[in-house]
Protein backbone atom coordinates (compact mmCIF):
# COMPACT_ATOMS: atom_id res chain seq x y z
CA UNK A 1 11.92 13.66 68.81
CA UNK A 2 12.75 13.45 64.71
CA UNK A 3 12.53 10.68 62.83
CA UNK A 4 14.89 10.46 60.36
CA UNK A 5 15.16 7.73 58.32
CA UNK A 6 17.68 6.58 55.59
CA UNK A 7 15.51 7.39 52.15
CA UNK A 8 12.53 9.90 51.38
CA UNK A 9 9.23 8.53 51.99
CA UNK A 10 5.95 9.73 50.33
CA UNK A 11 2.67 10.05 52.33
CA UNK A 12 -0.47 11.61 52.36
CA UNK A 13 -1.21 14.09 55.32
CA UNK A 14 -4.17 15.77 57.00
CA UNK A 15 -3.83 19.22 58.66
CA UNK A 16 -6.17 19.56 60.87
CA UNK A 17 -7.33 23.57 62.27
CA UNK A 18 -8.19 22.90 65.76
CA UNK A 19 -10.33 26.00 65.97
CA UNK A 20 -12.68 25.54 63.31
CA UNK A 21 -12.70 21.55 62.37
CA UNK A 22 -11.63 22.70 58.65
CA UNK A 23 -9.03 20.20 57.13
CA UNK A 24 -6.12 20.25 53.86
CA UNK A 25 -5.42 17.16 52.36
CA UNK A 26 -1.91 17.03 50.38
CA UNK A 27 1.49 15.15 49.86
CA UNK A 28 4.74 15.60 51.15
CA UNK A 29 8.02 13.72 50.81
CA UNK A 30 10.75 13.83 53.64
CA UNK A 31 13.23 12.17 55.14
CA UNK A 32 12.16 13.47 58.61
CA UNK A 33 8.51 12.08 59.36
CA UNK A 34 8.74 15.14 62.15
CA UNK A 35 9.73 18.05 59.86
CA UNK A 36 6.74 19.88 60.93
CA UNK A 37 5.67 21.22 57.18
CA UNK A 38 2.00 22.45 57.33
CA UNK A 39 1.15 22.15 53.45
CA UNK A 40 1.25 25.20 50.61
CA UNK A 41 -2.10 25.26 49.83
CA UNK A 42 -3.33 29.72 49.33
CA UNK A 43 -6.45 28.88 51.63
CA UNK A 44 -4.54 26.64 54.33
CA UNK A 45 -1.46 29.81 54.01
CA UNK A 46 -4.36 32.84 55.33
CA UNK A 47 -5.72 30.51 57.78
CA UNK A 48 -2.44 29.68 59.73
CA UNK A 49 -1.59 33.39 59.42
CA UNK A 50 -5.00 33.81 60.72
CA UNK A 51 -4.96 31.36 63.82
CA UNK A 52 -1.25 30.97 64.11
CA UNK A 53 0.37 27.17 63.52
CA UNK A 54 -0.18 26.00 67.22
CA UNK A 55 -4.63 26.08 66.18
CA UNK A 56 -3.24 22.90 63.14
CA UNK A 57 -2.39 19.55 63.74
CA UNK A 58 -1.21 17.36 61.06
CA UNK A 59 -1.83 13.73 60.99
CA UNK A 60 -0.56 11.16 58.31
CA UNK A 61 -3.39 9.52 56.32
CA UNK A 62 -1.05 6.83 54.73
CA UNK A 63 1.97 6.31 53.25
CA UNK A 64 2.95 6.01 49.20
CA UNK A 65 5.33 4.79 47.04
CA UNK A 66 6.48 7.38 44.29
CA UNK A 67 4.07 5.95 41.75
CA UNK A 68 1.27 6.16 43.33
CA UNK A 69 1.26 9.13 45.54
CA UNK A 70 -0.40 11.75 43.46
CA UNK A 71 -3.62 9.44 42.64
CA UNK A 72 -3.86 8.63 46.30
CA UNK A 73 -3.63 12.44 47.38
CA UNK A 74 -6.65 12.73 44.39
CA UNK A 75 -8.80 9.96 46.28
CA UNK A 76 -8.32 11.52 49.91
CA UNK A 77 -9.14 15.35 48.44
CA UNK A 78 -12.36 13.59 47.22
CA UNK A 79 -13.22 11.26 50.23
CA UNK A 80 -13.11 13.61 52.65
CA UNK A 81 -14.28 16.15 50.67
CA UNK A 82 -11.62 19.08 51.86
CA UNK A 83 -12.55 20.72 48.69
CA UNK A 84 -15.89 22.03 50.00
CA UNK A 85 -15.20 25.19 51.53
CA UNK A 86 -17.48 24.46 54.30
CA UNK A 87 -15.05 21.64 55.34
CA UNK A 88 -11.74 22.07 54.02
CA UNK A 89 -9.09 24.77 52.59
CA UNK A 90 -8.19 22.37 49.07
CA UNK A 91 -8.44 24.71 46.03
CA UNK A 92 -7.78 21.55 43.78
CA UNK A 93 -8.14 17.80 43.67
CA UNK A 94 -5.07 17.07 43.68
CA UNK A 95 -2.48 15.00 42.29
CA UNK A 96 -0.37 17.73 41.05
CA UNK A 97 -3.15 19.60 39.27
CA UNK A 98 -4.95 22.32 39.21
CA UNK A 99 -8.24 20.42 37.74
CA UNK A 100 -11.51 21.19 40.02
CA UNK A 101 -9.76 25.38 40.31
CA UNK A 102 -12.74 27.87 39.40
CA UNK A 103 -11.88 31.68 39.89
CA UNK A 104 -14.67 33.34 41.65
CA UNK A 105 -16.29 36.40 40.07
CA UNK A 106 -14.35 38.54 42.32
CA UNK A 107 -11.19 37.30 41.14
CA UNK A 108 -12.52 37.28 37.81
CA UNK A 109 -13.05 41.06 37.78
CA UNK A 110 -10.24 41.68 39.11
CA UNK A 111 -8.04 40.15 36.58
CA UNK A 112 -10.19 41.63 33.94
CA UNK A 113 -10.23 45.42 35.52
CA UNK A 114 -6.40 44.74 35.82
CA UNK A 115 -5.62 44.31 31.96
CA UNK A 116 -8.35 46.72 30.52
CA UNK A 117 -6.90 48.56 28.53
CA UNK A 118 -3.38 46.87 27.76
CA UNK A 119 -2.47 45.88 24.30
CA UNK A 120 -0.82 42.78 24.20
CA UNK A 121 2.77 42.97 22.62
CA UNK A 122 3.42 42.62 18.72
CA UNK A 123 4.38 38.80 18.12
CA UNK A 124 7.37 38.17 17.24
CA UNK A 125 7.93 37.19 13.28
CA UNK A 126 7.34 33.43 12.81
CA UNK A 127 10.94 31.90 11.16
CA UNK A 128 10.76 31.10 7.92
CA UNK A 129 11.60 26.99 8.67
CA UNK A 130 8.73 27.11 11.21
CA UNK A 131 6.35 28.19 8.57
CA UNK A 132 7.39 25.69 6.17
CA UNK A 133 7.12 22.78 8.55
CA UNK A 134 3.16 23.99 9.52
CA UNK A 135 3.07 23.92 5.53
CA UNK A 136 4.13 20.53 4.90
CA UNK A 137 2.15 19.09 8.18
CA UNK A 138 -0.94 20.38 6.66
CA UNK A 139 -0.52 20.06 3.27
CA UNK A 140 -3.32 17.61 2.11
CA UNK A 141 -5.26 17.76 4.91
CA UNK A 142 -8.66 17.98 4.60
CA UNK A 143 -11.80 18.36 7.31
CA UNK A 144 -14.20 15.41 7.29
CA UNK A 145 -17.75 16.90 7.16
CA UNK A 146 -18.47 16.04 10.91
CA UNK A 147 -15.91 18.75 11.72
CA UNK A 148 -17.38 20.95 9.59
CA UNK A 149 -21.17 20.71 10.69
CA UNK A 150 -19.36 21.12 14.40
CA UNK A 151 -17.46 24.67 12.73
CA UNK A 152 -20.58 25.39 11.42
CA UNK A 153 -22.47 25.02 14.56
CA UNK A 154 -20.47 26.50 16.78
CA UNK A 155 -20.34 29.93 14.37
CA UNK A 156 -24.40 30.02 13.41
CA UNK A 157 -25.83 32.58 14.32
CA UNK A 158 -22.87 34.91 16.14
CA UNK A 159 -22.74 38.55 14.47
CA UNK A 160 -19.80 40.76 15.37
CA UNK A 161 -20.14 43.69 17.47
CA UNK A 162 -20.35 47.62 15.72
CA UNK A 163 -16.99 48.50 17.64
CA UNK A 164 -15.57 45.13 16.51
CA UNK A 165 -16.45 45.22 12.54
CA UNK A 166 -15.06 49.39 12.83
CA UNK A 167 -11.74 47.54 14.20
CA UNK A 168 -11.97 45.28 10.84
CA UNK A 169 -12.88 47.85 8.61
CA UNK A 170 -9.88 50.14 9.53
CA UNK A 171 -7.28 47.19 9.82
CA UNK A 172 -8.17 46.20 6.27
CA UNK A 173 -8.33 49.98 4.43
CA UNK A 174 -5.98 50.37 2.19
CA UNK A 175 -4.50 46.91 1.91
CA UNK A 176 -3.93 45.61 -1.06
CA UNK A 177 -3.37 41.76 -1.95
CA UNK A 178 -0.28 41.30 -4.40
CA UNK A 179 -0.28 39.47 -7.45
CA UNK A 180 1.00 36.30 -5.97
CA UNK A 181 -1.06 36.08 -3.21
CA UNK A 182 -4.27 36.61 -5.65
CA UNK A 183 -3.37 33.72 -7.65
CA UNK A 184 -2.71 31.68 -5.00
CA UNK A 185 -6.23 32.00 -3.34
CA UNK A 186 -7.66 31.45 -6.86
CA UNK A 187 -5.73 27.99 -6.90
CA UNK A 188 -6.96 27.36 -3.41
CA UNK A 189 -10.64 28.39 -4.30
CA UNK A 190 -10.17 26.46 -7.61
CA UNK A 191 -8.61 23.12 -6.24
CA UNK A 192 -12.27 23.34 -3.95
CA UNK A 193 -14.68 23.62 -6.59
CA UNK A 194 -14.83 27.51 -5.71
CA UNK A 195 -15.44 29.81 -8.66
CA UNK A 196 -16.50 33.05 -7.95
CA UNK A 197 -17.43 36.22 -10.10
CA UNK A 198 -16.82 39.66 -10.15
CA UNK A 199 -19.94 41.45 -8.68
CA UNK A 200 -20.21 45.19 -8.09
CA UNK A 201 -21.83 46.54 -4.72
CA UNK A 202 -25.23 48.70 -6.03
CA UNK A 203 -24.79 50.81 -2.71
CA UNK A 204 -21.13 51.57 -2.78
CA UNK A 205 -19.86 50.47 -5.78
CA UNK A 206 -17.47 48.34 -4.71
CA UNK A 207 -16.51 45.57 -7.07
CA UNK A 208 -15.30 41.91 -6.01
CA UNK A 209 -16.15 38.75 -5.63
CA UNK A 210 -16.33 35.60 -2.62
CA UNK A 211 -18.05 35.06 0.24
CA UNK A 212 -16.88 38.67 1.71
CA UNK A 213 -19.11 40.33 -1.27
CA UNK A 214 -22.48 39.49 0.34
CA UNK A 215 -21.50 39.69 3.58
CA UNK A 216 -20.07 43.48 3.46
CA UNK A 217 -22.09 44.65 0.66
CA UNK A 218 -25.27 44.73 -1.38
CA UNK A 219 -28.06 44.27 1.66
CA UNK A 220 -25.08 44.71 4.27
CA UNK A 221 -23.46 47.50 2.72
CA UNK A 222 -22.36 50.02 5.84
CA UNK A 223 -22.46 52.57 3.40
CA UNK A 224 -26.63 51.79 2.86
């Protein structure tokens, strides 16, 4: 017989595969206690395809206010531990989330065999007022020197990769800062006690100056 009642309640449920002993935690909201709903989890989906819906019971843990339900749903996932795949079909922890959700390595090379290959579509030109407000909102701001030391850290040590400086070298042939640009970095460089001086590359010839000088040329020249 339903049970309808006047407004949705919130509750916590188990499902239950009577075949196995494997269990789904998860919320539902109703305003028929008997509505028969089995859950959405992908794991808890195969299996009742699998076994058909007559091999699951459902039994309600407790019931939840609106507030409350998705924590309680998160404390059920991890007290009965339905997350295990040895005991339950739970991808998640619950609550709404998809925190605790690892791909496996199949899926993982899957997704990555699937988009090998594809270039991703240009970006669409950033507005003008858009640009201006990231200006203004960092204007000023400086790094304290923890960040830095992490920056610094995190980068020590990592080299690009042949194919990845060729990619580099080709985006950057032929281009040309203008005028305006060129004073601005100088102001920049300036305004952080950055002077730099005109060097020339004795492998290439090159001449320029920063940073990008000794990392491309002299001992690092491609053209050594």
């Amino acid at each position: 017989m339903c049970r309808f009642i006047g407004e949705s309640v919130f509750f916590i449920y188990k499902i239950t595969n009577l075949v196995n002993g494997k269990i789904y935690v998860g919320q539902h909201k109703t305003h028929n206690i008997d509505d028969g709903y089995l859950g959405s989890g992908k794991l808890l989906f195969h299996a009742i395809k699998k076994y058909g819906k007559a091999s699951f019971r459902r039994d309600i843990i407790e019931f939840c206010d609106k507030e409350t339900v998705n924590d309680r749903e998160v404390y059920w996932v991890s007290f009965l531990n339905s997350t295990d795949r040895g005991v339950g079909y739970n991808i998640c922890n619950g609550g709404r989330t998809t925190s605790g959700y690892k791909h496996s390595q199949e899926t993982k090379d899957k997704i990555g065999n699937k988009h090998r290959g594809k270039k991703c579509p240009p970006r669409p030109p950033m507005p003008d007022n858009t640009r201006l407000k990231i200006s203004r909102a960092n204007k000023g701001k400086v790094r304290s020197q923890e960040i830095r030391d992490i920056i610094t850290e995190k980068l020590t040590g990592k080299k690009h990769s042949e194919a990845t400086l060729l990619k580099m070298s080709k985006s950057q042939k032929g281009r040309k800062h203008s005028v305006e640009t060129k004073q601005k970095i100088s102001i920049g460089n300036n305004a952080f006690g950055r002077i730099y001086e005109n060097r020339i590359c004795n492998v290439c010839g090159k001449e320029g100056s920063g940073p990008n000088m000794t990392r491309y040329h002299f001992d690092n020249c491609k053209m050594r």
